[in-house]
N, C-alpha and C. Protein backbone atom coordinates (compact mmCIF):
# COMPACT_ATOMS: atom_id res chain seq x y z
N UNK A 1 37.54 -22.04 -12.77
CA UNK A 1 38.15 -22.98 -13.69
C UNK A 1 39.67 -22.95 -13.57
N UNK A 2 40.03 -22.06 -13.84
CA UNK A 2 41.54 -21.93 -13.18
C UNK A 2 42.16 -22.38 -11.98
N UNK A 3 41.42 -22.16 -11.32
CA UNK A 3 41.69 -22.74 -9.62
C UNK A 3 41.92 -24.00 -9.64
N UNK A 4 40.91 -24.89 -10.20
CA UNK A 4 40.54 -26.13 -10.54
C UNK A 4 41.63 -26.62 -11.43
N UNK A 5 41.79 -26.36 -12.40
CA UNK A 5 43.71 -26.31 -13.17
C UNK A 5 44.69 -26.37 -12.47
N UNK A 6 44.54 -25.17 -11.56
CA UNK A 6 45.81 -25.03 -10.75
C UNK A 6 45.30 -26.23 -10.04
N UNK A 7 44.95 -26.46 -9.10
CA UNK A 7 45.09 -27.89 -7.90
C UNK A 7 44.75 -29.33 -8.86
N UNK A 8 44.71 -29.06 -9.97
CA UNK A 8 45.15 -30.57 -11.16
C UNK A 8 46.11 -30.55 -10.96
N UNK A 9 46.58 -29.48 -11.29
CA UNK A 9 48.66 -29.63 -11.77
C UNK A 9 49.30 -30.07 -10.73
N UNK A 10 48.79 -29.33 -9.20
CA UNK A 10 49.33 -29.59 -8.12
C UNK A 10 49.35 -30.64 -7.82
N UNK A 11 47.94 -31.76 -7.58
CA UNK A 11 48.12 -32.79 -7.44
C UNK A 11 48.50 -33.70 -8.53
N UNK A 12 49.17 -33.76 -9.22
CA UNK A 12 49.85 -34.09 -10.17
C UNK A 12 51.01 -34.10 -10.34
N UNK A 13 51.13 -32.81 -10.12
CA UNK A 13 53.03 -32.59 -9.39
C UNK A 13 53.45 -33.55 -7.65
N UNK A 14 52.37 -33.24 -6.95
CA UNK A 14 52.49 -34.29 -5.87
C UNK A 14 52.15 -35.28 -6.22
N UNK A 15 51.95 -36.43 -6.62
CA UNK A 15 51.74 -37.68 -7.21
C UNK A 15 52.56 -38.26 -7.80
N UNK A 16 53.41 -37.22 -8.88
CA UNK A 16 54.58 -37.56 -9.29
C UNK A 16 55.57 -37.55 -8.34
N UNK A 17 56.15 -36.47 -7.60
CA UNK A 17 57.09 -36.55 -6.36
C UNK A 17 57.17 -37.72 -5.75
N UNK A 18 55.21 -38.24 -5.47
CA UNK A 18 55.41 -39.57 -4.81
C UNK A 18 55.86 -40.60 -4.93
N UNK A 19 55.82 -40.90 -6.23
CA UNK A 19 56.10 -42.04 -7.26
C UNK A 19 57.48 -41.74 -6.90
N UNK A 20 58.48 -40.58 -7.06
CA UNK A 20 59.98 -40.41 -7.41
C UNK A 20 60.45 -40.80 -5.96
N UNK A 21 59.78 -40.37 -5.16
CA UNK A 21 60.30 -41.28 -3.68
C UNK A 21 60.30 -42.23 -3.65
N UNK A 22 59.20 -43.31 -3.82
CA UNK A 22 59.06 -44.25 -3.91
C UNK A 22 60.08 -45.26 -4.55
N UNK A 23 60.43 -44.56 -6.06
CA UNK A 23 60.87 -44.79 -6.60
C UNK A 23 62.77 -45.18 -6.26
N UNK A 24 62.71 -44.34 -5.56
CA UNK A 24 64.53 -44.00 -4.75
C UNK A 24 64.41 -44.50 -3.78
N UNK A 25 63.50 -45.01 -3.05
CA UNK A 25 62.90 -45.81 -1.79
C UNK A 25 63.55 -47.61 -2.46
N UNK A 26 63.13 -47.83 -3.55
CA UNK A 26 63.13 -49.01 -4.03
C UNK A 26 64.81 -49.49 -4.66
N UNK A 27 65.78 -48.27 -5.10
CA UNK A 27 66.69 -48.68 -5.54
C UNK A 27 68.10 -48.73 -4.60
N UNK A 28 67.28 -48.41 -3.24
CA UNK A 28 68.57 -48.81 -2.25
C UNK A 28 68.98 -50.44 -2.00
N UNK A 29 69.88 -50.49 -2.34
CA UNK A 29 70.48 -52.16 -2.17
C UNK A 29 70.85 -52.57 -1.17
N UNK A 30 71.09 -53.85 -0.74
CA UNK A 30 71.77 -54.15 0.05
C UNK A 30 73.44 -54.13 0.32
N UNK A 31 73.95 -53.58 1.72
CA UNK A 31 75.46 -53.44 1.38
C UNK A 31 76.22 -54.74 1.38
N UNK A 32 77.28 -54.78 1.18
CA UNK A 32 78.10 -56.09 0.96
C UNK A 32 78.37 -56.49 2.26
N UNK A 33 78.63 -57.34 2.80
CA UNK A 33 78.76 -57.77 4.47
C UNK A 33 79.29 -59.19 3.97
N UNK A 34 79.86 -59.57 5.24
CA UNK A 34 79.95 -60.80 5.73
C UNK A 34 79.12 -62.03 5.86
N UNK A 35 79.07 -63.08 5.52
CA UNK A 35 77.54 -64.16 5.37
C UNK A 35 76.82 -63.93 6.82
N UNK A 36 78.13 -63.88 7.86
CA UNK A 36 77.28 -63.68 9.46
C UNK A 36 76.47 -62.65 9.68
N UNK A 37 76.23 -61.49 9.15
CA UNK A 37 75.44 -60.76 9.52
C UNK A 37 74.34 -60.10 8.34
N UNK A 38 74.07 -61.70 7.13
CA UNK A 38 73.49 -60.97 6.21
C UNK A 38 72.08 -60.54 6.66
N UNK A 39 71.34 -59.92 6.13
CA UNK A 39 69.66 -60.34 6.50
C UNK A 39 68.81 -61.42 5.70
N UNK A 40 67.99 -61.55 6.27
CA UNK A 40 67.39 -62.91 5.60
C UNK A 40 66.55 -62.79 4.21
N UNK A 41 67.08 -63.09 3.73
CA UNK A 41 67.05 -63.85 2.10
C UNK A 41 65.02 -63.05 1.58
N UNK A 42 63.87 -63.25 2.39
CA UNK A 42 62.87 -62.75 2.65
C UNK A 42 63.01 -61.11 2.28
N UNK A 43 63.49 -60.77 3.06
CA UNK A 43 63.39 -59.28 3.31
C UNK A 43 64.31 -58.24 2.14
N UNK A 44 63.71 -57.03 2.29
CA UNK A 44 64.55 -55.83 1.50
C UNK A 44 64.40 -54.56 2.56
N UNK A 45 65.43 -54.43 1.78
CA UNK A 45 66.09 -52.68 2.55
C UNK A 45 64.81 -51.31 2.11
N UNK A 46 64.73 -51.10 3.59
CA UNK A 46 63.35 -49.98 3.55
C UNK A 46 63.69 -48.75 3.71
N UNK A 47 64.85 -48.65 4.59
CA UNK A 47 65.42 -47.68 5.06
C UNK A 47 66.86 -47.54 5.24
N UNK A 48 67.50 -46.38 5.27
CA UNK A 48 69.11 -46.54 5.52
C UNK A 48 69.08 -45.12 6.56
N UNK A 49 69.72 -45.30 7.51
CA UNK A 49 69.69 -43.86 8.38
C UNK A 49 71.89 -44.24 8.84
N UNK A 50 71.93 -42.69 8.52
CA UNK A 50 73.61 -42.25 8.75
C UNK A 50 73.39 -42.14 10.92
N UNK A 51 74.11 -42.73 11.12
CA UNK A 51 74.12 -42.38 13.14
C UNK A 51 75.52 -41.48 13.25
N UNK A 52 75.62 -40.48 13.53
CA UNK A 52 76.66 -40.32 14.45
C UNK A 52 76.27 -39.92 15.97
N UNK A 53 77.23 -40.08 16.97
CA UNK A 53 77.36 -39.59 18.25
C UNK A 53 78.14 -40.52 18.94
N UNK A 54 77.82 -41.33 20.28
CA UNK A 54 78.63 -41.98 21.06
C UNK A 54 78.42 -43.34 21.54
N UNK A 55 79.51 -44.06 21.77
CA UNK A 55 79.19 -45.55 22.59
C UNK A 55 79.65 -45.45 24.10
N UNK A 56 78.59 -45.14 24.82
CA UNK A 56 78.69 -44.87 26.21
C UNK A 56 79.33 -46.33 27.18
N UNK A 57 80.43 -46.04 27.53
CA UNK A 57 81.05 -47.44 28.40
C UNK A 57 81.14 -47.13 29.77
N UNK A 58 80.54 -48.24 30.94
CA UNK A 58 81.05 -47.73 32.36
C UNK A 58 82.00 -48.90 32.60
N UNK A 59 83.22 -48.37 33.57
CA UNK A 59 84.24 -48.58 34.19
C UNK A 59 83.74 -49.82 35.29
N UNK A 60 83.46 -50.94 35.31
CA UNK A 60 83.24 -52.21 36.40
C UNK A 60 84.14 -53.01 36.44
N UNK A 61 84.16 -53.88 37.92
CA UNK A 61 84.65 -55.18 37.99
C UNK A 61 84.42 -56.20 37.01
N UNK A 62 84.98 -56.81 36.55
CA UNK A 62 84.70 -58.18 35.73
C UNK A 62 84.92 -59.08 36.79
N UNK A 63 84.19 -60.67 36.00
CA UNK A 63 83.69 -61.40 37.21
C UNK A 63 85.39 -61.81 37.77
N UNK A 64 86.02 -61.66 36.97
CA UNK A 64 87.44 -62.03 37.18
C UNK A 64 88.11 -61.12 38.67
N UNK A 65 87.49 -60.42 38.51
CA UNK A 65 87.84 -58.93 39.41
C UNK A 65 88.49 -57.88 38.95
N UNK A 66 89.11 -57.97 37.99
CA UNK A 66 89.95 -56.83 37.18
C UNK A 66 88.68 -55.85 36.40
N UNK A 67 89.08 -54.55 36.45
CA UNK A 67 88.66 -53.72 35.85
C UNK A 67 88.45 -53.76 34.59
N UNK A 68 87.49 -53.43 33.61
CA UNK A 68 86.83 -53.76 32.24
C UNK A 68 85.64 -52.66 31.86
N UNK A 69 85.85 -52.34 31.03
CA UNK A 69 84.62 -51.44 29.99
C UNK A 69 83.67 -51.70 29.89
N UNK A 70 82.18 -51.87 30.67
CA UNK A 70 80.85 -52.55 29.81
C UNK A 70 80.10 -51.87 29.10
N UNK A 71 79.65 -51.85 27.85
CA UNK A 71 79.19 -51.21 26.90
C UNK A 71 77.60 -50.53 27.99
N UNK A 72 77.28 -49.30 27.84
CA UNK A 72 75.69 -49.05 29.06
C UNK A 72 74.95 -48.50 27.58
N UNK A 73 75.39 -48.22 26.76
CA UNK A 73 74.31 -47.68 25.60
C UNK A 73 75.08 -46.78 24.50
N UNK A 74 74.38 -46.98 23.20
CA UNK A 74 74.71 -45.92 21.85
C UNK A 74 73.82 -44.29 22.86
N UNK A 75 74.42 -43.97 22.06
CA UNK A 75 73.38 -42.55 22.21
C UNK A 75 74.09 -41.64 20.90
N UNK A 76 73.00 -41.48 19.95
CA UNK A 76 73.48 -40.92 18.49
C UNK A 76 72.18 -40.37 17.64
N UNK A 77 72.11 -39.84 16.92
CA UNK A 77 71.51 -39.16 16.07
C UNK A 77 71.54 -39.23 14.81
N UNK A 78 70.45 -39.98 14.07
CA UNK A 78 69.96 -40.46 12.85
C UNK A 78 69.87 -39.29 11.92
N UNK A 79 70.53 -39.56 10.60
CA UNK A 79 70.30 -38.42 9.71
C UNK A 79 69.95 -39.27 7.69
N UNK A 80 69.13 -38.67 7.15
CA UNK A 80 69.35 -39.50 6.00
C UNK A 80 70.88 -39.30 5.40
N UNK A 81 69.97 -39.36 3.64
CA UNK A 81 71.32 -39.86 2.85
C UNK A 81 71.75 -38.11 2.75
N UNK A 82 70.67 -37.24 3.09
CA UNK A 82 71.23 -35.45 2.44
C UNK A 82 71.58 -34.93 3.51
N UNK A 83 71.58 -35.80 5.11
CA UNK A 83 71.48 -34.76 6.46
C UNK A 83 70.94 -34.38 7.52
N UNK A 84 69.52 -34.53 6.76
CA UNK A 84 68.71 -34.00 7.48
C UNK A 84 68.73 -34.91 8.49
N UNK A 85 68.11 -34.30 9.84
CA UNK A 85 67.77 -35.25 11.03
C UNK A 85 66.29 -35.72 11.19
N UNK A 86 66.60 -37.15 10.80
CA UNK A 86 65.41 -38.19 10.87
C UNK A 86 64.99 -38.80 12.67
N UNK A 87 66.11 -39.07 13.09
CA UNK A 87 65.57 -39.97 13.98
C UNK A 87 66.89 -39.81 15.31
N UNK A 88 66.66 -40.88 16.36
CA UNK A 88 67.68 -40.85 17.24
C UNK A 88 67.70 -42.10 17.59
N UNK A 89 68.91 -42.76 17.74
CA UNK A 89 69.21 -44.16 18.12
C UNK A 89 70.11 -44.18 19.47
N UNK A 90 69.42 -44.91 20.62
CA UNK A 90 69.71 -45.23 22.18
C UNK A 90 69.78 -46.51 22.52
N UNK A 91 69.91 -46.56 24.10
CA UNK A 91 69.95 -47.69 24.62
C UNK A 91 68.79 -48.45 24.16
N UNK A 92 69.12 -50.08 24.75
CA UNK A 92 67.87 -50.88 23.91
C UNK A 92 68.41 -51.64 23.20
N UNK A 93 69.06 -52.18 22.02
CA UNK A 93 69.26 -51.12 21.58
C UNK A 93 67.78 -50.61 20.68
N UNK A 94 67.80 -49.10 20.99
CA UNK A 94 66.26 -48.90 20.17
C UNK A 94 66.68 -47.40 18.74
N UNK A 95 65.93 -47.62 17.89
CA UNK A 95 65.93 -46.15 17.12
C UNK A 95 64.55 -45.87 16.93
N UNK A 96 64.51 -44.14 16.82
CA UNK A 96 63.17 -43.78 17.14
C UNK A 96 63.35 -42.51 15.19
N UNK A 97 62.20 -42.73 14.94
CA UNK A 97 62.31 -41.99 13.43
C UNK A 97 61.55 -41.14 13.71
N UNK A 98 61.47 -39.67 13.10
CA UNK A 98 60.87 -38.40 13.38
C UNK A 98 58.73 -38.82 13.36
N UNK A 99 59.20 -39.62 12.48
CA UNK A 99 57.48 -39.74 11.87
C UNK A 99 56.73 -40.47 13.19
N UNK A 100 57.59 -40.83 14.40
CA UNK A 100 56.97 -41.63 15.63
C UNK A 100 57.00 -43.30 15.82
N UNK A 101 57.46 -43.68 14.48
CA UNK A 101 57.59 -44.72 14.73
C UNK A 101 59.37 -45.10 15.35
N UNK A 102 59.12 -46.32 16.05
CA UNK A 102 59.86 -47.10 17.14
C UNK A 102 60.16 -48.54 16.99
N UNK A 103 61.54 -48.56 17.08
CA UNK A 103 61.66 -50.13 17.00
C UNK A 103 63.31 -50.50 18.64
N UNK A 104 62.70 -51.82 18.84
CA UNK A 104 64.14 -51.84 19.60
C UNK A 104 64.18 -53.46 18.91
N UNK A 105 65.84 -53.90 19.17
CA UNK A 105 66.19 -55.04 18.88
C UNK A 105 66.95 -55.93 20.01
N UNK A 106 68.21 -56.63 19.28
CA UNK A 106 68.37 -57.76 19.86
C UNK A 106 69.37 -58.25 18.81
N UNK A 107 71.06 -58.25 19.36
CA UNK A 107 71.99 -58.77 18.67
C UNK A 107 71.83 -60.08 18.08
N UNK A 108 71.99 -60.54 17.16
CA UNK A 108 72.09 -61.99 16.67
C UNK A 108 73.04 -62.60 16.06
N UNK A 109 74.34 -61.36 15.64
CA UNK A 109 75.15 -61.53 14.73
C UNK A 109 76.35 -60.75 14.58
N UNK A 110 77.26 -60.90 14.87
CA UNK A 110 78.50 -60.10 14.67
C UNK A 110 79.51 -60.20 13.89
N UNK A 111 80.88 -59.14 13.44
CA UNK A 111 81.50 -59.29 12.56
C UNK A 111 82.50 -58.02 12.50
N UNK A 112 83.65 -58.70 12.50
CA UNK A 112 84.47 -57.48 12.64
C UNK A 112 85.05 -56.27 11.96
N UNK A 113 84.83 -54.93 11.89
CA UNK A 113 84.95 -53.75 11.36
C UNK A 113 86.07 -53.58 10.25
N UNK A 114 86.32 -53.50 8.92
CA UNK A 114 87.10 -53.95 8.31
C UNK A 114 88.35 -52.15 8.61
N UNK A 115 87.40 -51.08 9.79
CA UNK A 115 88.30 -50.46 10.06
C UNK A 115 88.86 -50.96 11.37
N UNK A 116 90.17 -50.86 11.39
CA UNK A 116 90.71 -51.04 12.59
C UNK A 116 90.25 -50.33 13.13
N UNK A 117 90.03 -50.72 14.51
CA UNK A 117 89.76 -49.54 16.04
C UNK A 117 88.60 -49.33 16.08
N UNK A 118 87.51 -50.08 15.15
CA UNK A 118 86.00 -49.97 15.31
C UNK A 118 84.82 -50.49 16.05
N UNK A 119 84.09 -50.07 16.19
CA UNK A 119 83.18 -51.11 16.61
C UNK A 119 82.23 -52.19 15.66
N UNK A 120 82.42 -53.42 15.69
CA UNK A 120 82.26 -54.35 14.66
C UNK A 120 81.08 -54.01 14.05
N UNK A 121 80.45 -54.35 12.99
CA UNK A 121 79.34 -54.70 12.60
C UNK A 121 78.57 -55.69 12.88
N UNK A 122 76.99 -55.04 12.60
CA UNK A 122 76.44 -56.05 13.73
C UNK A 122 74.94 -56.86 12.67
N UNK A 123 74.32 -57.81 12.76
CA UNK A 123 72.91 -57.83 12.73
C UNK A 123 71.98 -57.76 13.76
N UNK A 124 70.81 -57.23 13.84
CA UNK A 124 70.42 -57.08 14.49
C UNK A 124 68.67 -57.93 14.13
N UNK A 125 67.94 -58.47 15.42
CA UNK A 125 66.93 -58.66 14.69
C UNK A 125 65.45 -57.53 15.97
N UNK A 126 64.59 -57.35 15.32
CA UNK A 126 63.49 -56.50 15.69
C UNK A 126 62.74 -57.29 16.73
N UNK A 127 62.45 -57.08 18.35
CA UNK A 127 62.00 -57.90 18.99
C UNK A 127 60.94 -56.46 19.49
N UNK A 128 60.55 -55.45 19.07
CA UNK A 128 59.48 -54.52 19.49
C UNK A 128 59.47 -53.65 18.57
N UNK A 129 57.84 -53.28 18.00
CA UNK A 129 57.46 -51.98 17.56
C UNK A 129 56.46 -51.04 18.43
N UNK A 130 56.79 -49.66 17.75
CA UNK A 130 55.95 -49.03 18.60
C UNK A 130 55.23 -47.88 17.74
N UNK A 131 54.41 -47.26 17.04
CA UNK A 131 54.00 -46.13 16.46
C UNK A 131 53.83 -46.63 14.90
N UNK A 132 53.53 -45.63 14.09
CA UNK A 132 52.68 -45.99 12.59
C UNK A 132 54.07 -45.45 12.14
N UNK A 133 54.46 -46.02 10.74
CA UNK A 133 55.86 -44.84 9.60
C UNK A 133 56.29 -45.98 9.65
N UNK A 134 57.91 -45.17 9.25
CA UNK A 134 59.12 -46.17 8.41
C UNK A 134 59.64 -47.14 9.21
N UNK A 135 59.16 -47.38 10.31
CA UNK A 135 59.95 -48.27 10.71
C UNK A 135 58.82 -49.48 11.72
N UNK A 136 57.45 -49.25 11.17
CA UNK A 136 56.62 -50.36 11.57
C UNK A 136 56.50 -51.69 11.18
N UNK A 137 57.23 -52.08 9.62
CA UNK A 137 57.72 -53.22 9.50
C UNK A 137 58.47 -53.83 9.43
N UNK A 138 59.51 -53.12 10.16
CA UNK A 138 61.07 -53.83 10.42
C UNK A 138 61.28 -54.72 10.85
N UNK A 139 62.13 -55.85 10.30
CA UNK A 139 62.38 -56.59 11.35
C UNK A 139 63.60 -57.19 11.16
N UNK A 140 64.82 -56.63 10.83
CA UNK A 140 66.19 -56.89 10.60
C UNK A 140 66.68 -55.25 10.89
N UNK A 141 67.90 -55.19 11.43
CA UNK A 141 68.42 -54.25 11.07
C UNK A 141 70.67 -54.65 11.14
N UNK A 142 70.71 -53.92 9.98
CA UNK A 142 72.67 -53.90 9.97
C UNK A 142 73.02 -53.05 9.98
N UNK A 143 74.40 -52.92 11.28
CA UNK A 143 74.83 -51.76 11.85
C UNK A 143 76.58 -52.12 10.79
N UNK A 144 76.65 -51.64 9.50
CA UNK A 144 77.52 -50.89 9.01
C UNK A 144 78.59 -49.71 8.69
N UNK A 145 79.64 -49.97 8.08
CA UNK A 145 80.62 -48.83 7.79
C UNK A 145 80.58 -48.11 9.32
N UNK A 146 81.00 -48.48 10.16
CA UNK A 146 81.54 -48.42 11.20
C UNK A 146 82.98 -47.45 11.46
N UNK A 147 82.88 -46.53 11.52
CA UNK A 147 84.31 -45.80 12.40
C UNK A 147 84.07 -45.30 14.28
N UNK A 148 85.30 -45.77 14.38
CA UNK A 148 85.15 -45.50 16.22
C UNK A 148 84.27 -46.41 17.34
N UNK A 149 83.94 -45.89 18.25
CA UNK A 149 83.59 -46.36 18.99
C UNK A 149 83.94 -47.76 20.17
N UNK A 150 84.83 -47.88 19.86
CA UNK A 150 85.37 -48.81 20.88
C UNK A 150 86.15 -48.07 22.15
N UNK A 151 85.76 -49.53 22.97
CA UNK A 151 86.15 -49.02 24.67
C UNK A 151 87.83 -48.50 24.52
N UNK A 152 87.86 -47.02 25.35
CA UNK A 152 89.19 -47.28 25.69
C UNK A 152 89.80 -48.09 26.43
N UNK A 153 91.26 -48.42 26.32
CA UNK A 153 92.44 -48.94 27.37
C UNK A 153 91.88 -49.42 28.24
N UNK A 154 92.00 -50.19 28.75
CA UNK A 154 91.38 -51.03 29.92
C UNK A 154 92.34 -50.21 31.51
N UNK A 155 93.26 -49.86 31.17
CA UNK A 155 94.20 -49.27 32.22
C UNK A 155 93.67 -47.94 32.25
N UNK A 156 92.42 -47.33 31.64
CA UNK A 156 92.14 -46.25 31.65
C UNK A 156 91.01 -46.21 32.75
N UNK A 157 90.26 -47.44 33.12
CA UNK A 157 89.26 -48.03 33.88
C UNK A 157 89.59 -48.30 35.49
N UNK A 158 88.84 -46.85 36.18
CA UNK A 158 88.89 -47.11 37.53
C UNK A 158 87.81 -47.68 38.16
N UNK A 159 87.38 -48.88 38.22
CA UNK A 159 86.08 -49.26 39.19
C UNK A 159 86.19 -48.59 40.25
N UNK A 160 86.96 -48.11 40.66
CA UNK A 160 86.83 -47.80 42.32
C UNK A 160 85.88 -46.03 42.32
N UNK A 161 85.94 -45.58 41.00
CA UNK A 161 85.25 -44.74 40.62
C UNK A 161 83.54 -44.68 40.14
N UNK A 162 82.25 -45.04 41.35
CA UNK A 162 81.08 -45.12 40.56
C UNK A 162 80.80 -44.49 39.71
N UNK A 163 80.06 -45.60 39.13
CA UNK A 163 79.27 -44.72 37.60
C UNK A 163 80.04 -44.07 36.95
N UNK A 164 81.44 -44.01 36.83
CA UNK A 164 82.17 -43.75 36.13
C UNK A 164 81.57 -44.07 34.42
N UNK A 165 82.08 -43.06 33.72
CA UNK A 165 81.47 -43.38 32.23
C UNK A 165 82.44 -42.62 31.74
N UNK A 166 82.95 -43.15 30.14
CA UNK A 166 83.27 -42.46 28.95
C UNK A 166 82.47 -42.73 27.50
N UNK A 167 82.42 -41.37 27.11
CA UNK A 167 82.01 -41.36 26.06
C UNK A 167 83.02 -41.45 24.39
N UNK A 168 82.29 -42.23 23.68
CA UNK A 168 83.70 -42.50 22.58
C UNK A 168 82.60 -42.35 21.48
N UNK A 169 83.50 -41.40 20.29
CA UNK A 169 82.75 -40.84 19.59
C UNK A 169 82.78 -42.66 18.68
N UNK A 170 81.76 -42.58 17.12
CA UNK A 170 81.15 -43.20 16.10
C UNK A 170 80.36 -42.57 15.58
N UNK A 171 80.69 -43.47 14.37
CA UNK A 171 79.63 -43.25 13.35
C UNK A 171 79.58 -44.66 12.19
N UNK A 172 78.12 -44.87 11.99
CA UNK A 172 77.62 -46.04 11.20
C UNK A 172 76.87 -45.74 10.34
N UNK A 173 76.45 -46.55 9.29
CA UNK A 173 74.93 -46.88 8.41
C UNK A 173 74.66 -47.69 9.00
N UNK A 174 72.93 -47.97 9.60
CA UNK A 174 72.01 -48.48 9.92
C UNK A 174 71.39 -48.58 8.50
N UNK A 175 70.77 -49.94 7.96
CA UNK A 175 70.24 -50.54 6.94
C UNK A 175 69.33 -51.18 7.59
N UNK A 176 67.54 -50.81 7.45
CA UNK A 176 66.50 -51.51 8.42
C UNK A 176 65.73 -52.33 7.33
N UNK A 177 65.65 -53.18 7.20
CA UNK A 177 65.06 -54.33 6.66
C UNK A 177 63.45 -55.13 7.15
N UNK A 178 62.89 -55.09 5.60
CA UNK A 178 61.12 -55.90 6.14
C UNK A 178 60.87 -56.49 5.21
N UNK A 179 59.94 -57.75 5.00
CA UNK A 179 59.98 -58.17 4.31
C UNK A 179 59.42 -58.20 3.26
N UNK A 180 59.97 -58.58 2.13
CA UNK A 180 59.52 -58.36 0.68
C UNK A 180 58.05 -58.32 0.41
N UNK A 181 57.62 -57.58 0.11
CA UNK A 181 56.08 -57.02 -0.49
C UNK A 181 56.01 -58.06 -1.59
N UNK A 182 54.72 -59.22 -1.38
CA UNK A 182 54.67 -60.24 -2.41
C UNK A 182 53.38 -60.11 -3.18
């Protein structure tokens, strides 16, 4: 009988926890942005993941012939709102969340970093899923609060150097968006 008490309470205490996630799941808002990169009017915010790490640029010809920066991929590491490490965001552009689920996108929307020297903010929309969790019904995502990441100096760029690459640190909020549960 006791036993039976005890794993009431327990699942009871887990049930409630669930609800309180859920619950903090539901009161994340949308951030303030620009009309160009809002998400669509449909959808709400499911998820928010913190990125830091790098915007990987290689050193090429432009069609012009002069030397130029082309963006080759993010490569960064997803953390929530306390730290912890959730996920990792790469080329693609794709982010991958601990629980297995996978999404990659597809720019649609841009807007410039209200920090100087940033890399703009972006919308993004969901053109692949892959795995079950938080991020199987995505299908918006906004790359926010932006510090860093832009190409260096263009005079810093030797094409004559293959595969030349620099790495430039960032950091963003990713806000992943699905649509409203009706």
């Amino acid at each position: 009988m006791i036993i039976v008490s005890q794993l009431t309470r327990g699942a009871a205490l887990a049930a409630l926890l669930m609800c309180a996630a859920r619950a903090d799941a539901q009161v994340v808002t949308r951030p303030e942005v620009p009309d160009a990169i809002k998400a669509p009017a449909g959808e709400r915010v499911v998820f928010v993941a913190h990125a830091a790490g790098s915007q990987i640029y290689t050193c090429v010809k432009g069609d012009d012939g002069k030397p130029q920066w082309t963006l080759k991929a993010p490569e960064a590491q997803l953390r929530d709102m306390k730290g912890a490490l959730i996920g990792h965001h790469s080329a693609g552009p794709s982010w991958k969340h601990i629980d297995g689920s996978s999404v990659t996108g597809k720019m649609v929307a841009k807007a410039p970093s209200p920090d100087a020297g940033s890399i703009p903010w972006l919308l993004v929309t969901v053109v692949s899923h892959s795995g079950t969790g938080v991020l199987e019904r995505v299908t918006s995502i906004q790359r926010v609060h932006t510090k860093g990441g832009q190409a260096p100096p263009v005079e810093k760029c030797d094409p004559s150097k293959p595969d030349a690459e620099t790495w430039i640190p960032y950091s963003a909020d990713y806000y992943f968006f699905a649509p409203a549960a009706k």
